[in-house]
Protein backbone atom coordinates (compact mmCIF):
# COMPACT_ATOMS: atom_id res chain seq x y z
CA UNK A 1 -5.00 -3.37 -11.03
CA UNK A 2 -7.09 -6.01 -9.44
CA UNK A 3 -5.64 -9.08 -10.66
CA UNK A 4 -2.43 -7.75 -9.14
CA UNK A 5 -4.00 -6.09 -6.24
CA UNK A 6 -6.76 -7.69 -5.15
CA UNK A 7 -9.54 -5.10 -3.79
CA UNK A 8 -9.05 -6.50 0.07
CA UNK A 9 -5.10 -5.34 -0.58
CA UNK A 10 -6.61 -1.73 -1.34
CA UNK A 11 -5.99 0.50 2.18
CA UNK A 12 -6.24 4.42 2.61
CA UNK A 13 -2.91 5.21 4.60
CA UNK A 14 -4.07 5.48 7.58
CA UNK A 15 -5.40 1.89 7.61
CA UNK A 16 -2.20 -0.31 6.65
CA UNK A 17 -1.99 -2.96 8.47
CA UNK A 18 0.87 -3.13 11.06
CA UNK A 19 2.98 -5.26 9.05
CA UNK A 20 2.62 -3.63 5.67
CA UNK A 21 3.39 -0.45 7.47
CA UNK A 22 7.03 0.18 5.79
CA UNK A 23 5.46 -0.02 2.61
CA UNK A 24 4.11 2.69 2.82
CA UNK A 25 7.50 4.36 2.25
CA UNK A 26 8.95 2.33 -0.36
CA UNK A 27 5.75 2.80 -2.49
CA UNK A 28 6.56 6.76 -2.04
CA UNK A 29 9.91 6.07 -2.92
CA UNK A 30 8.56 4.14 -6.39
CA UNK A 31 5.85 6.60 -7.24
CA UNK A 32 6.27 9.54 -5.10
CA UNK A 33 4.17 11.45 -2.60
């Protein structure tokens, strides 16, 4: 996963960044809750 995700791109949920923010659903949507 690291090449693709670099470690620094790693966040528990409640630390996304404000712009990465709806992410958060769309990666639910992909690989659910």
């Amino acid at each position: 996963c690291e090449p693709a995700c670099p470690v620094t791109a790693i966040f528990a949920e409640e630390d996304v960044p404000e712009e990465w923010q709806e992410y958060i659903e769309k990666n639910y949507d992909h690989y659910g809750k």
